[in-house]
N, C-alpha and C. Protein backbone atom coordinates (compact mmCIF):
# COMPACT_ATOMS: atom_id res chain seq x y z
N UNK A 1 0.85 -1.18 0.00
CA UNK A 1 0.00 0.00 0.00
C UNK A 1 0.90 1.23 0.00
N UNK A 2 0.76 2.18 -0.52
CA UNK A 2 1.34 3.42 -0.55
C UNK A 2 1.61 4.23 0.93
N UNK A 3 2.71 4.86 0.82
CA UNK A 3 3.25 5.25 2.18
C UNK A 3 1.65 6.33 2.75
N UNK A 4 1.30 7.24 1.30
CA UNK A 4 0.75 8.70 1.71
C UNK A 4 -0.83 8.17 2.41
N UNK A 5 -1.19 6.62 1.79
CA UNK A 5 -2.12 6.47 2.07
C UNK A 5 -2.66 5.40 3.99
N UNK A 6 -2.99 5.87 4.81
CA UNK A 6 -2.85 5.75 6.04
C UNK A 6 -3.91 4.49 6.04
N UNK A 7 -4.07 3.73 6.52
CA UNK A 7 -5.33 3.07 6.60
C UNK A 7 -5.98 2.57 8.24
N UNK A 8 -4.90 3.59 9.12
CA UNK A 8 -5.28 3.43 10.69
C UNK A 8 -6.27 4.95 10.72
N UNK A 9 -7.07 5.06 11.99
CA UNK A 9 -7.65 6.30 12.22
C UNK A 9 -7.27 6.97 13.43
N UNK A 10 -7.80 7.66 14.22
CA UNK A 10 -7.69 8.33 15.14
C UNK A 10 -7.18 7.59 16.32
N UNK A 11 -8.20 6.59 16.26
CA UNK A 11 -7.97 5.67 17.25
C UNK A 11 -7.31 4.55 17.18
N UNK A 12 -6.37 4.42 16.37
CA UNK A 12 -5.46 3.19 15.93
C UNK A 12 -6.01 2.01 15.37
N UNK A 13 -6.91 2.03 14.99
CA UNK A 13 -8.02 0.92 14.26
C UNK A 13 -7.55 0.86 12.77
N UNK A 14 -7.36 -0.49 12.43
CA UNK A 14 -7.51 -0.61 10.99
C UNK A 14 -8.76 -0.93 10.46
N UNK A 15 -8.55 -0.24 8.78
CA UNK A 15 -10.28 -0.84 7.80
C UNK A 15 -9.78 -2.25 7.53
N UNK A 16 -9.80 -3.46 7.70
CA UNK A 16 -9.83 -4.46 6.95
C UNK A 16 -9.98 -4.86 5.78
N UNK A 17 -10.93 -4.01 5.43
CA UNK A 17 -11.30 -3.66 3.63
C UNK A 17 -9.94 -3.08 3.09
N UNK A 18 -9.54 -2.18 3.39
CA UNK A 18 -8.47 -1.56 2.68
C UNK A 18 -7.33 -2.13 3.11
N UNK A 19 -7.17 -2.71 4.26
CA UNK A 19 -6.03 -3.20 4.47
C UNK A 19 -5.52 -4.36 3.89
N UNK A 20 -6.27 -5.03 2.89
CA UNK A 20 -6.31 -6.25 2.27
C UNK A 20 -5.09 -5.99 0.82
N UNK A 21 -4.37 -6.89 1.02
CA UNK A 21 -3.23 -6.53 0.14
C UNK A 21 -3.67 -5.95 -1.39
N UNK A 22 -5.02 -7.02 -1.83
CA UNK A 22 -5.29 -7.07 -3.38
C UNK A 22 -6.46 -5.63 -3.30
N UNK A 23 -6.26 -4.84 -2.44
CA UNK A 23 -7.35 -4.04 -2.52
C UNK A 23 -6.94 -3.17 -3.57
N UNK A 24 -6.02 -2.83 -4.06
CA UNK A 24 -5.66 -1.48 -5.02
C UNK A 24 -5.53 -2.13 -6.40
N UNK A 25 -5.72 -3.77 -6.71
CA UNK A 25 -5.67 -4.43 -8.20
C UNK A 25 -6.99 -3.80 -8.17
N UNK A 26 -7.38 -3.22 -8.79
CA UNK A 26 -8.82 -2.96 -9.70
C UNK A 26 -8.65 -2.44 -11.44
N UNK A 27 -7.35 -2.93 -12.05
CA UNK A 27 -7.11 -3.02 -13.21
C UNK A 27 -8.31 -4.08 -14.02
N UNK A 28 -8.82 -3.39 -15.22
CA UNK A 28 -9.49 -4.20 -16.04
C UNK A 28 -9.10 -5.38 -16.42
N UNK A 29 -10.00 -6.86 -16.39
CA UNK A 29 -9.06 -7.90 -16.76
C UNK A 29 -9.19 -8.69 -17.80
N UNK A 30 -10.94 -7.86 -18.38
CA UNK A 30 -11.56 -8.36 -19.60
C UNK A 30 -11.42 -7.10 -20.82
N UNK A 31 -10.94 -7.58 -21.42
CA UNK A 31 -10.74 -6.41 -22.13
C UNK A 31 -9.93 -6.81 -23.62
N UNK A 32 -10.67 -5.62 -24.86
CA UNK A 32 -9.37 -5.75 -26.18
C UNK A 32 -8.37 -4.59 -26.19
N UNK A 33 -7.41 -5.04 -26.18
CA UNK A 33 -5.81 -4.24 -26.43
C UNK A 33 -6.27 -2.88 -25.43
N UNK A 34 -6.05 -3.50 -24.19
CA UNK A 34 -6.56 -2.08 -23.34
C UNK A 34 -7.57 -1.74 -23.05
N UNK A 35 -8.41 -1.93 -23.49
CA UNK A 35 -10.07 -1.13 -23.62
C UNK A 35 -10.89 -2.43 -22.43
N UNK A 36 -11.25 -1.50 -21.64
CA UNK A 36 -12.28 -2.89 -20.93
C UNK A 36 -13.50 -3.12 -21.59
N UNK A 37 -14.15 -4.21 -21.90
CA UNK A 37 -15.18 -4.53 -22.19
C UNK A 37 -16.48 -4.30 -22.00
N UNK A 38 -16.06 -4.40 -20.25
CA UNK A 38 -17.23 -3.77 -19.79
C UNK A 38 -17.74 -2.27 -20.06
N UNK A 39 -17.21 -1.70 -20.11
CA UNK A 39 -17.12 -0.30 -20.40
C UNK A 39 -17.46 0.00 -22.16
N UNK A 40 -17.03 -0.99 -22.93
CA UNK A 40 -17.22 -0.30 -24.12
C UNK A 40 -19.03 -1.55 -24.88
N UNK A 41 -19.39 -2.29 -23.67
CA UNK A 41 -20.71 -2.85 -24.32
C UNK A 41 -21.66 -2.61 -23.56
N UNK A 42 -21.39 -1.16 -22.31
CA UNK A 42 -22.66 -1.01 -21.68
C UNK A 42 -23.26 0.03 -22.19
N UNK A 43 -22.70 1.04 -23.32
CA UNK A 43 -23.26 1.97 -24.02
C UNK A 43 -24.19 1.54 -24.54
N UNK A 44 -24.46 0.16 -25.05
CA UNK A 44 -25.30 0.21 -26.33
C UNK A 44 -26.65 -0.31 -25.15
N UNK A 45 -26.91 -1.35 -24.07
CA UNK A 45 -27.59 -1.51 -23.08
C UNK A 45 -28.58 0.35 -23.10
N UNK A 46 -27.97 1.37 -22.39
CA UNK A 46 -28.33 2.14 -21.70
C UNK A 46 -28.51 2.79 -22.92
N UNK A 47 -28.59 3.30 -24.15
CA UNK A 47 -28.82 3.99 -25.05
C UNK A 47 -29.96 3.41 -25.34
N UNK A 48 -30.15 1.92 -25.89
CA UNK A 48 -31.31 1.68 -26.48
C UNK A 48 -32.71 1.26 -25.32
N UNK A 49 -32.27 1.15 -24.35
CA UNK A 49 -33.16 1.62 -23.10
C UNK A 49 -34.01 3.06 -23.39
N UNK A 50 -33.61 4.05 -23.70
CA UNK A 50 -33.89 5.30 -23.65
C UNK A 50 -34.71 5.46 -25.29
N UNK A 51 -34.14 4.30 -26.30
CA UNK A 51 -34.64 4.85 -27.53
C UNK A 51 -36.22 3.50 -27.42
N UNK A 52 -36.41 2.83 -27.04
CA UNK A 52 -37.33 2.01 -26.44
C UNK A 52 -38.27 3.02 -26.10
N UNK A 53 -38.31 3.95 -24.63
CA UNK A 53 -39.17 4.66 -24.21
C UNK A 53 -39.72 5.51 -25.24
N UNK A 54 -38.44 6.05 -26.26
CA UNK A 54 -38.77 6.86 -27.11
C UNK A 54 -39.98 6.65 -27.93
N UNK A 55 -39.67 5.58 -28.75
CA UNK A 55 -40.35 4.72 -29.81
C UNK A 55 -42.13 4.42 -29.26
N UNK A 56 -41.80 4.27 -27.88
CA UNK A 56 -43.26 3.99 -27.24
C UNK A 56 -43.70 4.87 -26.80
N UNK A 57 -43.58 6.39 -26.88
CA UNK A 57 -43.94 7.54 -26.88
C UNK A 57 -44.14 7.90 -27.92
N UNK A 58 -43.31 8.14 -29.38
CA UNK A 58 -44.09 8.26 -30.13
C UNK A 58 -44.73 7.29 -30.83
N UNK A 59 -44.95 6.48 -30.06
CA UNK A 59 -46.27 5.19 -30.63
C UNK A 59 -47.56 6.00 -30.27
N UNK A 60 -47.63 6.38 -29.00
CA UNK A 60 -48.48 6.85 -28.22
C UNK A 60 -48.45 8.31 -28.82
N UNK A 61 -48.20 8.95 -28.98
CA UNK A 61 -49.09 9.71 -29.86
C UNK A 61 -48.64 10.21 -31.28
N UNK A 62 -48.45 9.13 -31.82
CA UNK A 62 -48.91 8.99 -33.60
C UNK A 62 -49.67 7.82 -33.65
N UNK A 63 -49.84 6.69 -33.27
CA UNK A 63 -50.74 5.33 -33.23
C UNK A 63 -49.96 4.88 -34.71
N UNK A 64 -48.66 5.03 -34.81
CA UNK A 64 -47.87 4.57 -36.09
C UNK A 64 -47.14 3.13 -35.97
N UNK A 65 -47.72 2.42 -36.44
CA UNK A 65 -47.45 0.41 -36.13
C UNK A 65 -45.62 0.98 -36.02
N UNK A 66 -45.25 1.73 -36.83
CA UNK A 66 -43.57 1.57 -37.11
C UNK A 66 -43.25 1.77 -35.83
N UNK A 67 -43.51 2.66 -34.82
CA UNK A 67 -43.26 2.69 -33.61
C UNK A 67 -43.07 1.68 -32.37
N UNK A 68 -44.12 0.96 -32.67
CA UNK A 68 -44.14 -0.19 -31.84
C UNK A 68 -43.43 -1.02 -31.71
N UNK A 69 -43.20 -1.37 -33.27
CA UNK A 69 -41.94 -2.36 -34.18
C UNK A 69 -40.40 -1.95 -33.56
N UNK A 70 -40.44 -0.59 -33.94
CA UNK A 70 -38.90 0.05 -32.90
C UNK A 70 -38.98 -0.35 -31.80
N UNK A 71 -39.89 -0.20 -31.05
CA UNK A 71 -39.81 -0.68 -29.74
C UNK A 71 -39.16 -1.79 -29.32
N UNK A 72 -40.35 -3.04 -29.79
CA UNK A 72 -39.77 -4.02 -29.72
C UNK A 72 -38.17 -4.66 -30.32
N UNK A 73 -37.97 -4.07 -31.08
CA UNK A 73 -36.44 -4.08 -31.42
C UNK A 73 -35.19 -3.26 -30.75
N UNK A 74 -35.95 -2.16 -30.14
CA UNK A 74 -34.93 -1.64 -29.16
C UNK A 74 -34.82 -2.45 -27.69
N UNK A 75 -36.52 -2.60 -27.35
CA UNK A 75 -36.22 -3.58 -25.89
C UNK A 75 -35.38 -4.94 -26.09
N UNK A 76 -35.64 -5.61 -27.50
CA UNK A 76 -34.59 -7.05 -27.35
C UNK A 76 -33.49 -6.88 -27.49
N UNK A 77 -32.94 -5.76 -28.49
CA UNK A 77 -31.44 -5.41 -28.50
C UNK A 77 -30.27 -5.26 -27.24
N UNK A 78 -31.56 -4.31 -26.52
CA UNK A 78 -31.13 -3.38 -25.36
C UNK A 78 -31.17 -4.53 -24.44
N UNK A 79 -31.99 -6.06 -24.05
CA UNK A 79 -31.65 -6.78 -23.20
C UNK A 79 -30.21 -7.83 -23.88
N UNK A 80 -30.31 -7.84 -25.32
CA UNK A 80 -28.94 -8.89 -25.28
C UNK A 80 -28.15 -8.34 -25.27
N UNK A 81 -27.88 -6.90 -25.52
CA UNK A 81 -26.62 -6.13 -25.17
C UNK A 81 -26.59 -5.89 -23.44
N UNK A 82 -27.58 -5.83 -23.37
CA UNK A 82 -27.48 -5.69 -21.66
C UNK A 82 -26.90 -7.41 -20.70
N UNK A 83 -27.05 -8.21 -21.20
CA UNK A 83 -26.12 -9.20 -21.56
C UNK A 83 -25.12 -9.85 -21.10
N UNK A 84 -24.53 -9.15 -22.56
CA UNK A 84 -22.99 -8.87 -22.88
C UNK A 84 -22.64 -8.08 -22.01
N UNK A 85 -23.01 -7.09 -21.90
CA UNK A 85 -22.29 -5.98 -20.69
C UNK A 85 -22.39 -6.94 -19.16
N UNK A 86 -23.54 -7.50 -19.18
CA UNK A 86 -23.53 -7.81 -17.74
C UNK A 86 -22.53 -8.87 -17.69
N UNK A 87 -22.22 -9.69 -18.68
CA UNK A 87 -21.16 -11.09 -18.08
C UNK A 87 -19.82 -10.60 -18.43
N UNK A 88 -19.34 -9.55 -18.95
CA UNK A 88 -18.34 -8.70 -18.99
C UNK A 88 -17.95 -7.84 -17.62
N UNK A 89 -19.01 -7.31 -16.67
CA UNK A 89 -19.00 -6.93 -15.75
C UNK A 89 -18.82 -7.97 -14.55
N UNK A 90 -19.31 -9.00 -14.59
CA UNK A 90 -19.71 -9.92 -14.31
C UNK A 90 -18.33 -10.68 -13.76
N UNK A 91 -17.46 -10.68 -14.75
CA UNK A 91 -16.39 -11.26 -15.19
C UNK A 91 -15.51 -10.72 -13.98
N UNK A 92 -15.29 -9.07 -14.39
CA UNK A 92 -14.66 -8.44 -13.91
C UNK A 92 -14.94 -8.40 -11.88
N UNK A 93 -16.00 -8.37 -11.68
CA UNK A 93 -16.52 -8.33 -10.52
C UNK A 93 -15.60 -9.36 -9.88
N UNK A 94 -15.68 -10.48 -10.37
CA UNK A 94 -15.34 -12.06 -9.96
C UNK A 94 -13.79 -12.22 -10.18
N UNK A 95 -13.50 -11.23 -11.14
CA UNK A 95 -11.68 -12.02 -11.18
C UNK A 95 -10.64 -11.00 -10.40
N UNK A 96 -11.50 -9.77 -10.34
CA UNK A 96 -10.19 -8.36 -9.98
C UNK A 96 -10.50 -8.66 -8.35
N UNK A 97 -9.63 -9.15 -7.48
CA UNK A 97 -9.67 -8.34 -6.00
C UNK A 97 -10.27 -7.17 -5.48
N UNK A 98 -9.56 -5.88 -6.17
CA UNK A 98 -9.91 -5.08 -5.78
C UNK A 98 -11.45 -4.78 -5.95
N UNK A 99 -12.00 -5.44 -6.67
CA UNK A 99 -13.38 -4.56 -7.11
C UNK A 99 -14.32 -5.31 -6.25
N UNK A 100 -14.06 -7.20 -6.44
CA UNK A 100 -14.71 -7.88 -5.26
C UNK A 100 -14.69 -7.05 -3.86
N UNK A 101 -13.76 -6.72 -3.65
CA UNK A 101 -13.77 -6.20 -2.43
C UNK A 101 -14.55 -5.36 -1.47
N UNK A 102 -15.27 -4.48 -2.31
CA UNK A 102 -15.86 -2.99 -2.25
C UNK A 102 -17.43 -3.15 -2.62
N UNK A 103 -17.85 -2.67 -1.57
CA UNK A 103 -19.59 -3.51 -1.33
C UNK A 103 -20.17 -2.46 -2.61
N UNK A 104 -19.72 -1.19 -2.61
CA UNK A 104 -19.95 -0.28 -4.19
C UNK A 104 -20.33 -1.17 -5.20
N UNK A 105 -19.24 -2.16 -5.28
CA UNK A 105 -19.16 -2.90 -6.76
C UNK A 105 -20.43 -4.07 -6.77
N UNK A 106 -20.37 -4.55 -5.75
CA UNK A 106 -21.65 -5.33 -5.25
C UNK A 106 -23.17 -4.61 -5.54
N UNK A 107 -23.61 -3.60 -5.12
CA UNK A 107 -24.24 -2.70 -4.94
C UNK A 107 -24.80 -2.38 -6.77
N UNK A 108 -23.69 -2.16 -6.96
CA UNK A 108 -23.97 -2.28 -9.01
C UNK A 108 -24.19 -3.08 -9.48
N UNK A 109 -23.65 -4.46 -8.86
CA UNK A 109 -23.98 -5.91 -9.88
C UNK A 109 -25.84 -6.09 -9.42
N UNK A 110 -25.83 -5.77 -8.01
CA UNK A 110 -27.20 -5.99 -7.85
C UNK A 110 -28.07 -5.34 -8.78
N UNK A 111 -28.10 -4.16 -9.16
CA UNK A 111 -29.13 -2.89 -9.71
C UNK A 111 -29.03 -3.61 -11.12
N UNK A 112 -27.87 -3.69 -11.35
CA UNK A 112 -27.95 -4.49 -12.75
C UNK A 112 -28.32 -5.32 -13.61
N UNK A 113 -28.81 -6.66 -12.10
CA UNK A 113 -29.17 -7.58 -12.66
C UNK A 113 -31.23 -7.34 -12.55
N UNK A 114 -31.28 -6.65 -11.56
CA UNK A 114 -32.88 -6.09 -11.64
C UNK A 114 -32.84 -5.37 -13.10
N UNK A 115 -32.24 -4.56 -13.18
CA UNK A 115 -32.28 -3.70 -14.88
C UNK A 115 -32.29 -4.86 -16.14
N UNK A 116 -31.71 -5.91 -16.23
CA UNK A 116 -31.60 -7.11 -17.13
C UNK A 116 -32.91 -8.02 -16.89
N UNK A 117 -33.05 -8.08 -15.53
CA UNK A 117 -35.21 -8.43 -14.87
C UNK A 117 -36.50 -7.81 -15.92
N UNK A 118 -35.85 -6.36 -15.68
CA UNK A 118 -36.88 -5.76 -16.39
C UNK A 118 -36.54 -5.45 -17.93
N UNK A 119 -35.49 -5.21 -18.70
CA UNK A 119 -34.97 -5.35 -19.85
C UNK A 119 -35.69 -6.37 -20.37
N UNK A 120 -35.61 -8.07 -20.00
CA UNK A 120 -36.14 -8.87 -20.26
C UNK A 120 -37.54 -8.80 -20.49
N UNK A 121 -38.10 -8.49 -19.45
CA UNK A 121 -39.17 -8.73 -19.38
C UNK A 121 -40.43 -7.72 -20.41
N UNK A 122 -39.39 -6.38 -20.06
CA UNK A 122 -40.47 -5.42 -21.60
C UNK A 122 -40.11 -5.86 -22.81
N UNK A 123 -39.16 -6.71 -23.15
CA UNK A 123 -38.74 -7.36 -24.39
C UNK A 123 -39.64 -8.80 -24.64
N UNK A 124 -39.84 -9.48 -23.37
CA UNK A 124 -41.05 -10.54 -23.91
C UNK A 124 -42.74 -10.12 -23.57
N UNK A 125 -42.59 -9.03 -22.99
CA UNK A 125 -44.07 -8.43 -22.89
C UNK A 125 -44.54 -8.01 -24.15
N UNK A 126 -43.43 -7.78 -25.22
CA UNK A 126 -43.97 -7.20 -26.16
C UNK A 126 -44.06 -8.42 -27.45
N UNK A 127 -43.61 -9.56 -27.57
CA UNK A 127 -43.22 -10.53 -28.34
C UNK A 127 -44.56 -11.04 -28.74
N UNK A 128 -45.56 -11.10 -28.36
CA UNK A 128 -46.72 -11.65 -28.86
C UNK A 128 -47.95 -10.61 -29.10
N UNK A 129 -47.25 -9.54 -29.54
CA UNK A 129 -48.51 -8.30 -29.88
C UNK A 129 -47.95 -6.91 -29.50
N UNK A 130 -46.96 -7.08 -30.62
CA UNK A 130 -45.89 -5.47 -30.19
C UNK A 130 -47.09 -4.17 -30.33
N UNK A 131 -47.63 -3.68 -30.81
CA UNK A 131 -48.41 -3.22 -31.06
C UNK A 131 -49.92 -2.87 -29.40
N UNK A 132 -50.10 -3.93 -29.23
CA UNK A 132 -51.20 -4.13 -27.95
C UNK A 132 -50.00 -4.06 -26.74
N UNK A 133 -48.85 -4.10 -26.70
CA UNK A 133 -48.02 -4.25 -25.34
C UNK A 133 -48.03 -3.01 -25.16
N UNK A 134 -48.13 -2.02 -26.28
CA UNK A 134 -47.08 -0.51 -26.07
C UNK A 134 -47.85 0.16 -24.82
N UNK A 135 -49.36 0.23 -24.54
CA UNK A 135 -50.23 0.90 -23.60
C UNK A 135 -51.02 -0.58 -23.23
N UNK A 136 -51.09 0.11 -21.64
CA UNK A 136 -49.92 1.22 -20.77
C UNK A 136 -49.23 0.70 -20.39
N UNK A 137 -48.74 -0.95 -20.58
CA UNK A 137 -47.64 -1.62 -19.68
C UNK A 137 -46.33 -1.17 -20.12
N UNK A 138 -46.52 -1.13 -21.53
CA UNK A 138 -45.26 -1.48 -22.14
C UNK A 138 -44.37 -0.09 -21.89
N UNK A 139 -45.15 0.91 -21.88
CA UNK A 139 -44.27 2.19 -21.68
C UNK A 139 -43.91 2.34 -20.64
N UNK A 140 -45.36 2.03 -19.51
CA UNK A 140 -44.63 1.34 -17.70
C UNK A 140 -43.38 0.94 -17.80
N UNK A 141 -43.23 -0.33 -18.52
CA UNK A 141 -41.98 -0.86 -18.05
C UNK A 141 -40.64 -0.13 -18.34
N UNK A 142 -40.78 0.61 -19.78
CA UNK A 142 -39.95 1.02 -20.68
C UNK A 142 -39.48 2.29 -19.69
N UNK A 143 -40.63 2.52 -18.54
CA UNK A 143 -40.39 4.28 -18.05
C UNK A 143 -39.32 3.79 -16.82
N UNK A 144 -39.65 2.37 -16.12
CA UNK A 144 -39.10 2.04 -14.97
C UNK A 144 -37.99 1.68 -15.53
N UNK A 145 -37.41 1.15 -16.69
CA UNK A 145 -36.16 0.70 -17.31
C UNK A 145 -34.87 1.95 -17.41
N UNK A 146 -35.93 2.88 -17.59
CA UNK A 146 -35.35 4.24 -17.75
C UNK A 146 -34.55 4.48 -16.64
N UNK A 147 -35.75 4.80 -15.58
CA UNK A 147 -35.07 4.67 -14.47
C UNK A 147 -34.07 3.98 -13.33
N UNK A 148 -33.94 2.43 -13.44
CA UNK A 148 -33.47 1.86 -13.25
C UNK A 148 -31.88 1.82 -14.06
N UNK A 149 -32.04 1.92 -15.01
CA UNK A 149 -30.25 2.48 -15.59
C UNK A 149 -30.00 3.53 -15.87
N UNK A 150 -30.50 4.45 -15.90
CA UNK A 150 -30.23 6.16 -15.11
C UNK A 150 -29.32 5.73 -13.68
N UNK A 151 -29.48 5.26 -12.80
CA UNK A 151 -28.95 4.66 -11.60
C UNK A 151 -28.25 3.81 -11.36
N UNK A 152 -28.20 2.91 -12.50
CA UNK A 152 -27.21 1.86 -12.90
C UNK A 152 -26.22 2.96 -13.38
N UNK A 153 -26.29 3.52 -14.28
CA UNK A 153 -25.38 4.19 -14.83
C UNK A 153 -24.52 4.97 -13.96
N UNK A 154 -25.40 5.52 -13.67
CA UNK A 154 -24.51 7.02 -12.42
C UNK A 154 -23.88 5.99 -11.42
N UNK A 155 -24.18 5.05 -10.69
CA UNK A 155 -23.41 4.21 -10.29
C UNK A 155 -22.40 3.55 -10.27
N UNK A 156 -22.16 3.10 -11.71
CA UNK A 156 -21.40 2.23 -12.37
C UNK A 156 -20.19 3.53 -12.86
N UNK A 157 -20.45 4.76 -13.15
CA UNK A 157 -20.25 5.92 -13.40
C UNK A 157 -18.98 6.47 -11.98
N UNK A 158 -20.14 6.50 -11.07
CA UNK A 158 -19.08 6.70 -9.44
C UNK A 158 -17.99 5.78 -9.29
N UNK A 159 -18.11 4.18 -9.64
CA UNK A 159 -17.07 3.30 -9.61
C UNK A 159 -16.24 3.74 -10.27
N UNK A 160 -16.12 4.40 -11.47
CA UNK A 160 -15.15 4.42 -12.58
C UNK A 160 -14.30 5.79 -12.04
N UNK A 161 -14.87 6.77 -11.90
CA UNK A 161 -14.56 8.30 -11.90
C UNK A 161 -14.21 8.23 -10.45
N UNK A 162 -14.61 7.64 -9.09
CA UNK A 162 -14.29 8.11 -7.99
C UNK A 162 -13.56 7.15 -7.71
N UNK A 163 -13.60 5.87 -7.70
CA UNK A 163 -13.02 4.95 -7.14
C UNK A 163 -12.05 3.85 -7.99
N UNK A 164 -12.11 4.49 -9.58
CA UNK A 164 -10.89 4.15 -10.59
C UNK A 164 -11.23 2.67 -10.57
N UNK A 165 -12.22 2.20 -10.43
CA UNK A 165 -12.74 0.53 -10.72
C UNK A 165 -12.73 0.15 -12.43
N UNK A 166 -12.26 -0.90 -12.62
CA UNK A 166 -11.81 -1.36 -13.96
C UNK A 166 -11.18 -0.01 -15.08
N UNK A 167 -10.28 0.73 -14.21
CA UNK A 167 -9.55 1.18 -15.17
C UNK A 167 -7.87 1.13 -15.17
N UNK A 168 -7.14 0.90 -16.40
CA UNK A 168 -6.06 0.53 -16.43
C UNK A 168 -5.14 0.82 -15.21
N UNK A 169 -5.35 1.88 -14.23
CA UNK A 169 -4.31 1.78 -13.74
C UNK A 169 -5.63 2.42 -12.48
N UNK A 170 -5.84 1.62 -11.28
CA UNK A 170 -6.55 1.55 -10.23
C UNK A 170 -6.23 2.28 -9.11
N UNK A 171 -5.16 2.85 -9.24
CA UNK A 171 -4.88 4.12 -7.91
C UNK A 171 -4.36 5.46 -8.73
């Protein structure tokens, strides 16, 4: 551990968490030529989440079949890319020390896998009558999906930016 960084307090107590040798590996371990994986297949998850709601908004007010059709092609996209991102994350959670370590990282895999719950599920709500799913469930779900990786995101977001989780160089 680094000299500058102290891991006793006031009262001579150590964190156990931090005091754990593998706590500062949080280098990416899935990854092409550098690039973590996780990071470059959760864009397409959380984008087509948002173009889903879209599509079922303007379903809802144009009553245009093409809308619906987007829909349903953004919710199945957006769950098998959501996926990929998740067993990429997944991966990472399970092989880096440092990231196991940190109830944060825990905390994200959970939200994540509820967001892939409901991903799924507005993707087979709509499979037998894209069209009849869009109102009012389907935009329900599509609105809670929203929300649910809005929070995934900013989350997964804090790991990266505050706490340098799966990036090349972890302190």
């Amino acid at each position: 551990m680094p000299e500058e960084i102290e891991t006793k307090d006031d009262e001579g107590l150590v964190d156990p968490i931090s005091a754990d040798p593998h706590f500062d590996e949080t280098e990416s371990r899935i990854g092409i030529w550098g690039h973590p994986a996780h990071a470059m297949t959760v864009a397409f998850p959380v984008a087509l989440t948002f173009c889903t709601l879209g599509a079922d908004a303007l379903y809802w007010l144009t009553g245009d079949a093409f809308w619906a059709r987007a829909a349903v092609w953004a919710a199945g996209t957006a769950f098998l890319f959501g996926l990929a991102a998740g067993l990429t994350g997944t991966a990472e959670l399970l092989m880096v020390p440092g990231i196991r370590a940190r109830a944060a990282a825990w905390t994200h895999f959970v939200i994540a896998v509820l967001l892939l719950a409901i991903l799924g599920s507005n993707w087979g709500y709509r499979l037998n009558g894209y069209e009849t799913a869009v109102l009012p469930y389907g935009i329900l779900l599509s609105g809670f999906a929203v929300l649910v990786v809005s929070v995934t995101g900013w989350h997964g977001g804090k790991l990266v930016f505050d706490y340098r989780l799966g990036t090349s160089k972890g302190n």
